[in-house]
N, C-alpha and C. Protein backbone atom coordinates (compact mmCIF):
# COMPACT_ATOMS: atom_id res chain seq x y z
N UNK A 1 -76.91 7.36 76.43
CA UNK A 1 -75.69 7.82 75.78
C UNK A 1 -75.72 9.34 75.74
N UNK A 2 -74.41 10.13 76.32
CA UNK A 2 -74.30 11.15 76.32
C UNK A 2 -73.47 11.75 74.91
N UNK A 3 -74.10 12.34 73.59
CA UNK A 3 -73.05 12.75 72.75
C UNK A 3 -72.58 14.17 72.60
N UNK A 4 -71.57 14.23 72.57
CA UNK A 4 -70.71 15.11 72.79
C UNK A 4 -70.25 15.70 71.40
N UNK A 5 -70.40 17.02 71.30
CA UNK A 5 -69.62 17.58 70.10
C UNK A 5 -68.30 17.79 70.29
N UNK A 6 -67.17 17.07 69.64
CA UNK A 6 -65.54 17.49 69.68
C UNK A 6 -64.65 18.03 68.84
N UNK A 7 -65.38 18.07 67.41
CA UNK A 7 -64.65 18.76 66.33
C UNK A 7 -65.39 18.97 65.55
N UNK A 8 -65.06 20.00 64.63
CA UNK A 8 -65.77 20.28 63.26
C UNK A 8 -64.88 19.62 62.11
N UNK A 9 -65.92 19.04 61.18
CA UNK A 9 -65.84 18.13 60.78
C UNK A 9 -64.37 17.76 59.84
N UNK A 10 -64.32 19.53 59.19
CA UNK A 10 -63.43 19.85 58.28
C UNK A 10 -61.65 19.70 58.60
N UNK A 11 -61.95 20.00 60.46
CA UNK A 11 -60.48 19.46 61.22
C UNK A 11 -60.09 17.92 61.60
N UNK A 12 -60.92 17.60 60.63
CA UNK A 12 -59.99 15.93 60.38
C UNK A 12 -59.90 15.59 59.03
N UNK A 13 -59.23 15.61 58.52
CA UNK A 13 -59.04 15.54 57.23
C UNK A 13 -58.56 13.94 56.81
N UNK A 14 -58.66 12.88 55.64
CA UNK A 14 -58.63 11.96 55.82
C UNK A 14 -57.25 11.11 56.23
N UNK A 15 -56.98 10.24 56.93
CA UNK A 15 -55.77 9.88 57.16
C UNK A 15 -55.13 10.36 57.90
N UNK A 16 -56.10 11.71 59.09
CA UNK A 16 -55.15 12.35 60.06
C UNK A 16 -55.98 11.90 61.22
N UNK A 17 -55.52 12.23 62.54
CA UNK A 17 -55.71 12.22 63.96
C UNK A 17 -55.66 13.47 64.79
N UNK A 18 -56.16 12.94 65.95
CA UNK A 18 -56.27 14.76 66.91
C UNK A 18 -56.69 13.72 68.00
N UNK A 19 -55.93 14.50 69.19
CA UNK A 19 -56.62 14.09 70.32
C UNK A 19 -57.15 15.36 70.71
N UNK A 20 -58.57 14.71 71.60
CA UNK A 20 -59.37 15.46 72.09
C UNK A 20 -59.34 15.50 73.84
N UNK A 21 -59.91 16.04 74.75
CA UNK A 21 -60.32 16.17 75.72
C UNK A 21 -61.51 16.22 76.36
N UNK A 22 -62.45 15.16 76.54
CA UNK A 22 -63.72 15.30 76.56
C UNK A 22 -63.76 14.58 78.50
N UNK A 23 -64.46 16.01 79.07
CA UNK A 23 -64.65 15.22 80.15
C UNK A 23 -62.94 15.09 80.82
N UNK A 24 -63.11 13.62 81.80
CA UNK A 24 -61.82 12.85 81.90
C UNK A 24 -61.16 12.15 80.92
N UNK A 25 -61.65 11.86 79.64
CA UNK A 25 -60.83 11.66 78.74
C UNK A 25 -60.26 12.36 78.05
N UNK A 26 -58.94 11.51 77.07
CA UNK A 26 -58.45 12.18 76.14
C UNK A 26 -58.46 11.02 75.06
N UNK A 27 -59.15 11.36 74.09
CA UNK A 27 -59.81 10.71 73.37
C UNK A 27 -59.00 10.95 71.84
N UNK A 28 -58.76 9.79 71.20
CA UNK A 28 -58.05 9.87 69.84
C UNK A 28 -59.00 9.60 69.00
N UNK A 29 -58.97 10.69 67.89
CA UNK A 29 -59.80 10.45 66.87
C UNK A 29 -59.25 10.11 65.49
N UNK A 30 -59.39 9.65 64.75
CA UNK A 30 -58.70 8.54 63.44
C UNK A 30 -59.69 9.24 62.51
N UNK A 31 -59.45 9.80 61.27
CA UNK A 31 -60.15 9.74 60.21
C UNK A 31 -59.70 8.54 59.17
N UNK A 32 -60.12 7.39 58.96
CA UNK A 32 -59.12 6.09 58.16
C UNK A 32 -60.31 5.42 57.09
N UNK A 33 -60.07 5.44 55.90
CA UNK A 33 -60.86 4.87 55.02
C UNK A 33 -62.31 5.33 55.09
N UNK A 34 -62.38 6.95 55.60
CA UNK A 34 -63.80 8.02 55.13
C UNK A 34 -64.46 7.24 56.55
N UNK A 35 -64.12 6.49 57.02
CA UNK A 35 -64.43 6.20 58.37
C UNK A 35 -63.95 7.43 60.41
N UNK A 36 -64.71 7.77 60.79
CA UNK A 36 -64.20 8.17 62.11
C UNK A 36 -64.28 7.14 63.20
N UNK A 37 -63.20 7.14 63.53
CA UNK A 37 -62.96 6.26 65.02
C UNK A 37 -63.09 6.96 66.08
N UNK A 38 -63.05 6.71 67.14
CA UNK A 38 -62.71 7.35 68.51
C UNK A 38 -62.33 5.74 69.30
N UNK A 39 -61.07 6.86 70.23
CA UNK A 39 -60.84 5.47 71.05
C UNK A 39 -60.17 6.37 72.29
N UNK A 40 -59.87 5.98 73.04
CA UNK A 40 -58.79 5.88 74.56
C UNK A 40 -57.62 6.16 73.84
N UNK A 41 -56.81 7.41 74.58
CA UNK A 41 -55.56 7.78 73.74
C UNK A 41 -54.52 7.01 74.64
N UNK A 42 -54.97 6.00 75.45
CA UNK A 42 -53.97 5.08 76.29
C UNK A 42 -54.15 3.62 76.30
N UNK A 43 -53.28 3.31 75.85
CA UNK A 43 -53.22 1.92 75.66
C UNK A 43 -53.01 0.87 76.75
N UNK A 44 -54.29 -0.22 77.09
CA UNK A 44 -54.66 -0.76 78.32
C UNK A 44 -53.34 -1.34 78.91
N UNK A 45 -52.45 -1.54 78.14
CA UNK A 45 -50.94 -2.08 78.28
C UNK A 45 -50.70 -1.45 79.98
N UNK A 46 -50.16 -0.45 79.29
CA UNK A 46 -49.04 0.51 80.54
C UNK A 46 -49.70 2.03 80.74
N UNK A 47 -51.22 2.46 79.50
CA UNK A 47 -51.30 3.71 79.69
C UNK A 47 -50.34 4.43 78.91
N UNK A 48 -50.26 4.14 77.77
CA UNK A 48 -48.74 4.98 76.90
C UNK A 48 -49.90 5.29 75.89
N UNK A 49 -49.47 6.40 75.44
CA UNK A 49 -50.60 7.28 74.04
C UNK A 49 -50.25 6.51 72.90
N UNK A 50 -51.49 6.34 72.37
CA UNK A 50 -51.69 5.46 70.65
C UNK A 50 -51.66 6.75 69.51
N UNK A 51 -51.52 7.79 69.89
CA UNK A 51 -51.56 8.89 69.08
C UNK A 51 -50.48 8.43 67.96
N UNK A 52 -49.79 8.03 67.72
CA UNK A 52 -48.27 7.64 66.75
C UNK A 52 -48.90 6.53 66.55
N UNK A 53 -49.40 5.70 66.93
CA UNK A 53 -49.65 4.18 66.50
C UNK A 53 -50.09 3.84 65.35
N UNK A 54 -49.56 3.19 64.36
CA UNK A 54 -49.68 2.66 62.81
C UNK A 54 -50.87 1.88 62.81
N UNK A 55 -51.66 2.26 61.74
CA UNK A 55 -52.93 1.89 61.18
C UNK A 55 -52.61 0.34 60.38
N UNK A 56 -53.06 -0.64 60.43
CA UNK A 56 -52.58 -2.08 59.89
C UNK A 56 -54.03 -2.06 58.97
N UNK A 57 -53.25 -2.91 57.85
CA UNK A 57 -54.66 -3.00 56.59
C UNK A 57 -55.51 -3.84 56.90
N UNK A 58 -55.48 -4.48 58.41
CA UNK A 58 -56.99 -5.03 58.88
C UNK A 58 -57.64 -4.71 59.84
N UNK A 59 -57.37 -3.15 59.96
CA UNK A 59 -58.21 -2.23 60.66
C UNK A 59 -57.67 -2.39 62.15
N UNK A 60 -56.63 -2.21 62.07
CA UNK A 60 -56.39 -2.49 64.18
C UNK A 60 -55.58 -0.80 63.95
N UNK A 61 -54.97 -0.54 65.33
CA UNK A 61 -54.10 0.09 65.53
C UNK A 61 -53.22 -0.49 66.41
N UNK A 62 -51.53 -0.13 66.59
CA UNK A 62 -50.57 -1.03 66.97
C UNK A 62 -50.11 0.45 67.92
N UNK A 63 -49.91 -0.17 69.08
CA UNK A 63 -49.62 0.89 70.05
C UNK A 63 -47.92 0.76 70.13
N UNK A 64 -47.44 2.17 70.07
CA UNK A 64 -45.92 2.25 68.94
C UNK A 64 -44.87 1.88 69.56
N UNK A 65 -45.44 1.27 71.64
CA UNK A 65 -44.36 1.02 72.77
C UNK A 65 -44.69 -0.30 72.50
N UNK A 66 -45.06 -1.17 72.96
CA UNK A 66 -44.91 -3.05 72.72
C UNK A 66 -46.00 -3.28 71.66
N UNK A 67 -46.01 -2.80 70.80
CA UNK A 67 -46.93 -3.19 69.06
C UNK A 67 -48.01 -4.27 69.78
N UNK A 68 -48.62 -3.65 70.74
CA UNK A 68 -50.37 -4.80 70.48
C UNK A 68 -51.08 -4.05 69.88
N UNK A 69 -52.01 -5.08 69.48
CA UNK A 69 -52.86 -4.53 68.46
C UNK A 69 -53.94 -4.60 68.96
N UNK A 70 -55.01 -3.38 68.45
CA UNK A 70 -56.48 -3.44 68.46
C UNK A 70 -57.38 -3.07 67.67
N UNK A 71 -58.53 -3.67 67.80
CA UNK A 71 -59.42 -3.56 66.38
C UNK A 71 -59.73 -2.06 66.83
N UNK A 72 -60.29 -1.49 65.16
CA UNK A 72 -60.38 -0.16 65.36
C UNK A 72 -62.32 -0.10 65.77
N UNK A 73 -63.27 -1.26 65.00
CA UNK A 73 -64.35 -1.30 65.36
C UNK A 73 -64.57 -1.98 66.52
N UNK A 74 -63.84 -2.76 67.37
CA UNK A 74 -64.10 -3.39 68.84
C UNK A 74 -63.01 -2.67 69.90
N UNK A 75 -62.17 -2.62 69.85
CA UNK A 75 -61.17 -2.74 70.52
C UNK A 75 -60.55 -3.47 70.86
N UNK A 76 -60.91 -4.85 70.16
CA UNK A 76 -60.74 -6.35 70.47
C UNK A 76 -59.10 -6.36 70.40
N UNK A 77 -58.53 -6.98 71.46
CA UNK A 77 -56.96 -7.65 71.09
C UNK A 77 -56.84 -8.24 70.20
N UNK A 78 -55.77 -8.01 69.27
CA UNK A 78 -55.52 -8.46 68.02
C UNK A 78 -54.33 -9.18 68.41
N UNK A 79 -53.14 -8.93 69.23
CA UNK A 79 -52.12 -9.23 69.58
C UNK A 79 -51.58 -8.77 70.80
N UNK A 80 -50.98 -9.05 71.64
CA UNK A 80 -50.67 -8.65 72.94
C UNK A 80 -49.60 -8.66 73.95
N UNK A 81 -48.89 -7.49 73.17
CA UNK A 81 -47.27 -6.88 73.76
C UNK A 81 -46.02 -7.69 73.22
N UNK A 82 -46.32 -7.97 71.75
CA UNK A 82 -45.36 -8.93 70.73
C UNK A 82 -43.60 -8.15 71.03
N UNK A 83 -43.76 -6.92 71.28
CA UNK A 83 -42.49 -6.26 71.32
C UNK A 83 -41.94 -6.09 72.66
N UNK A 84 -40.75 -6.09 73.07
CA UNK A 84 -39.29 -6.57 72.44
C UNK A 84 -39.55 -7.97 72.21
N UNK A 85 -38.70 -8.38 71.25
CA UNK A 85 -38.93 -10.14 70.79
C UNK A 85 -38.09 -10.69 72.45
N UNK A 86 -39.16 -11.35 72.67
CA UNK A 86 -38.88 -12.33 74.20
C UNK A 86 -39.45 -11.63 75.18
N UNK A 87 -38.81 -10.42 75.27
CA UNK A 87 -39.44 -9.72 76.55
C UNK A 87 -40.55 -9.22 76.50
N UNK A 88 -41.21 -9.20 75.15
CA UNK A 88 -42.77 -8.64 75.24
C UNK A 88 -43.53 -10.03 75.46
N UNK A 89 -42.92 -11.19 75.01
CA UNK A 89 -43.83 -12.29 75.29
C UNK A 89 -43.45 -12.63 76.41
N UNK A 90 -42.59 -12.25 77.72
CA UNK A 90 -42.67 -12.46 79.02
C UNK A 90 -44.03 -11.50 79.72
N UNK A 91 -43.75 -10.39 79.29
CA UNK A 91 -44.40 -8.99 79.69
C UNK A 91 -45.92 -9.50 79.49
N UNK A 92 -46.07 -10.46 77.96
CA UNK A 92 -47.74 -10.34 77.92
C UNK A 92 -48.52 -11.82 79.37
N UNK A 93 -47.39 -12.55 79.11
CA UNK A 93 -47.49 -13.47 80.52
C UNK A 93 -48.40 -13.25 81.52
N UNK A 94 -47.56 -11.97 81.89
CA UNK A 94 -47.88 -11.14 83.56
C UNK A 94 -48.81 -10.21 83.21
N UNK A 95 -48.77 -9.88 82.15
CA UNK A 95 -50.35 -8.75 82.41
C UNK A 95 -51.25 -9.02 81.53
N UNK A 96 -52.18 -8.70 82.15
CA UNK A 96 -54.13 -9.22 81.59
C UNK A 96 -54.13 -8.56 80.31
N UNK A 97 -54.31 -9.07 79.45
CA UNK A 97 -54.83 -8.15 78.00
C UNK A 97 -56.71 -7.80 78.14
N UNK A 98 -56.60 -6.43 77.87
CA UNK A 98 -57.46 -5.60 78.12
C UNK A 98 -57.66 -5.20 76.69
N UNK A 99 -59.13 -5.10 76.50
CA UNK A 99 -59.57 -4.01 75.40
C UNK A 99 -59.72 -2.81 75.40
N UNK A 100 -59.48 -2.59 74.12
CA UNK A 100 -58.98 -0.59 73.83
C UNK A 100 -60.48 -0.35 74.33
N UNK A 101 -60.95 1.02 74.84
CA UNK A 101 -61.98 1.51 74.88
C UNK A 101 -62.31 1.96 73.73
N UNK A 102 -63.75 2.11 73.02
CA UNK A 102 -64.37 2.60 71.77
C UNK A 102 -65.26 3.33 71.91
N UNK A 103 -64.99 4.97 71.25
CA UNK A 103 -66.49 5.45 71.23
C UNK A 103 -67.32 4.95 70.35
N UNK A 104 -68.78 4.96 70.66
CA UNK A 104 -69.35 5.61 69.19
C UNK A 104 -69.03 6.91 68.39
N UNK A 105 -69.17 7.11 67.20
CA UNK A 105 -69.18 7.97 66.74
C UNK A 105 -70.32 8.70 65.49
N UNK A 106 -70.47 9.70 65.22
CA UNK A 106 -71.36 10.46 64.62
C UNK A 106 -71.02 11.72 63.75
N UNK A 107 -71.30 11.41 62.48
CA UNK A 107 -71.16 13.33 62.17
C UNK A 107 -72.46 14.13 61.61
N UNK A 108 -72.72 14.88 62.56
CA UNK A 108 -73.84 16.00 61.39
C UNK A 108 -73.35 17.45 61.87
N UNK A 109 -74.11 18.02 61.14
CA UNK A 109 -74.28 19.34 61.31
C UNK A 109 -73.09 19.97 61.02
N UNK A 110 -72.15 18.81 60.47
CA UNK A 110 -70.83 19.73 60.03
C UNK A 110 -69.48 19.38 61.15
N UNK A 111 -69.88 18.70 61.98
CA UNK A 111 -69.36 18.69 63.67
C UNK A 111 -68.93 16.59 63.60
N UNK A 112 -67.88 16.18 64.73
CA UNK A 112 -68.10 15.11 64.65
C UNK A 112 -68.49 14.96 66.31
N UNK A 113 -69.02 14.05 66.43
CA UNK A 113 -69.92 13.81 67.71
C UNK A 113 -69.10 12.18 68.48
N UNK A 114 -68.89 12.30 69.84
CA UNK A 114 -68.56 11.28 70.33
C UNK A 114 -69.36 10.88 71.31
N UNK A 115 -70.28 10.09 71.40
CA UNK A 115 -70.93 9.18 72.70
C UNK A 115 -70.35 8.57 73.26
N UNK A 116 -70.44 9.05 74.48
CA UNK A 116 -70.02 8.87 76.39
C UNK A 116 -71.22 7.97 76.78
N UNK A 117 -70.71 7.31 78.03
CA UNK A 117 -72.05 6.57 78.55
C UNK A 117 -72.37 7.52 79.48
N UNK A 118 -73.40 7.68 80.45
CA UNK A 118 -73.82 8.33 81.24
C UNK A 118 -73.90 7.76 82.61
């Protein structure tokens, strides 16, 4: 595991987000319940940014173009392209539901840290 320093600590404040640029990614970071996330700022859907995407009180995030959901500790599908009513359940038909990518994450030194694989 390669970890990466991407912010200091104080530029996430609780209940906010930032995307980052690490590498080839662009990486969304969640400060949610004194917890840090990191994830893929594209949603396996179509590739549309989760940056806007609503936090649900059982820990997923809902990507804000066809509301699937993913866990914020797996990336696990929670739901898959529920939106537009009919045409997202044609849409989820035809395409593979994929899991969100997840970093690890870390904070010391004041900094929050994201692990890359190598």
């Amino acid at each position: 595991m390669n970890w990466v320093k991407v912010l200091d600590r104080d530029a996430l404040p609780q209940d906010e987000r930032k995307v980052v640029k690490v590498g080839n990614h662009k990486i969304l970071l969640l400060n949610h319940k004194e917890q840090i996330y990191a994830m893929d700022n594209a949603c396996p859907h179509m590739k549309l940014s989760l940056q806007s995407g609503k936090i649900t009180e059982d820990n997923a995030i809902l990507c804000p173009w066809h509301r699937s959901a993913f866990d914020l500790q797996s990336g696990d599908v929670k739901d898959w392209t529920p939106w537009p009513p009919g045409v997202g359940r044609v849409m989820a038909m035809v395409s593979k539901q994929k899991a969100l990518t997840i970093f690890p994450t870390r904070v010391e030194e004041g900094s929050i840290w994201v692990g890359l694989e190598d």
